[in-house]
Protein backbone atom coordinates (compact mmCIF):
# COMPACT_ATOMS: atom_id res chain seq x y z
CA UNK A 1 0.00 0.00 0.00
CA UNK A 2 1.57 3.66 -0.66
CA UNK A 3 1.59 6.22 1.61
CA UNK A 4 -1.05 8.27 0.01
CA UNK A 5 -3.44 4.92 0.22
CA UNK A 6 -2.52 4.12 3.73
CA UNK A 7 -3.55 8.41 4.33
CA UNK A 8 -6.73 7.77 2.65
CA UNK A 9 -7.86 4.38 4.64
CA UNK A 10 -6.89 5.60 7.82
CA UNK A 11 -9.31 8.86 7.24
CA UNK A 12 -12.28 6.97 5.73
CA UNK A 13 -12.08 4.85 8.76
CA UNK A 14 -11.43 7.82 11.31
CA UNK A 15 -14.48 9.91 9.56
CA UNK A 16 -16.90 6.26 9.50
CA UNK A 17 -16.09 5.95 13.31
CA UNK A 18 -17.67 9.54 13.93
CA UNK A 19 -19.99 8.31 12.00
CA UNK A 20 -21.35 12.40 11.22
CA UNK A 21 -19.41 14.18 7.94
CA UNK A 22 -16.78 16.47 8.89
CA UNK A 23 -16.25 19.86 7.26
CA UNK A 24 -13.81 20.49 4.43
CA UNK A 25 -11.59 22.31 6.66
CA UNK A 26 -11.64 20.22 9.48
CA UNK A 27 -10.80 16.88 6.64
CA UNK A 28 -8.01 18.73 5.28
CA UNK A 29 -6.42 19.50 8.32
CA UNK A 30 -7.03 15.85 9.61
CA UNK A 31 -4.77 14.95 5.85
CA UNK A 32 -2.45 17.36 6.59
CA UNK A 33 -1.67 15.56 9.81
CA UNK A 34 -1.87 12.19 8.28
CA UNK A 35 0.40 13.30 5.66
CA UNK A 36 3.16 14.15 8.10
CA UNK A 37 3.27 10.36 9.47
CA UNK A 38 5.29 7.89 8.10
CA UNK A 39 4.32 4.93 6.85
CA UNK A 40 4.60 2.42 9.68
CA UNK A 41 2.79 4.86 12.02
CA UNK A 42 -0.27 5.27 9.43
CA UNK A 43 -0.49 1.17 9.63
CA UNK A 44 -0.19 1.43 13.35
CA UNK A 45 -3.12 3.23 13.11
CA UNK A 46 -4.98 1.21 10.94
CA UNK A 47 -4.72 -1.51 13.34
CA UNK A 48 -5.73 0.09 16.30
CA UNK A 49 -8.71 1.10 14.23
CA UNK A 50 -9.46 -2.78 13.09
């Protein structure tokens, strides 16, 4: 999985778990974040999320 995939399952899974929609500026801040984690932390995450 790339980077930008493993930034794009961890939100969708993050936003489905609030389970209410998000606004644009709150999501792009969120991807910001994501963006600055490398990839073993964004699988951590995924994990914890499972």
């Amino acid at each position: 999985m790339t980077h930008k995939e493993l930034i794009d399952q961890v939100s969708a899974n993050l936003f489905k778990q609030s389970g209410k929609l998000e606004s644009r500026r709150s999501w792009l801040a969120m991807r910001s974040y994501l963006e600055q984690l490398d990839r073993e932390q964004l699988k951590s995450m995924l994990k914890e999320q499972g």
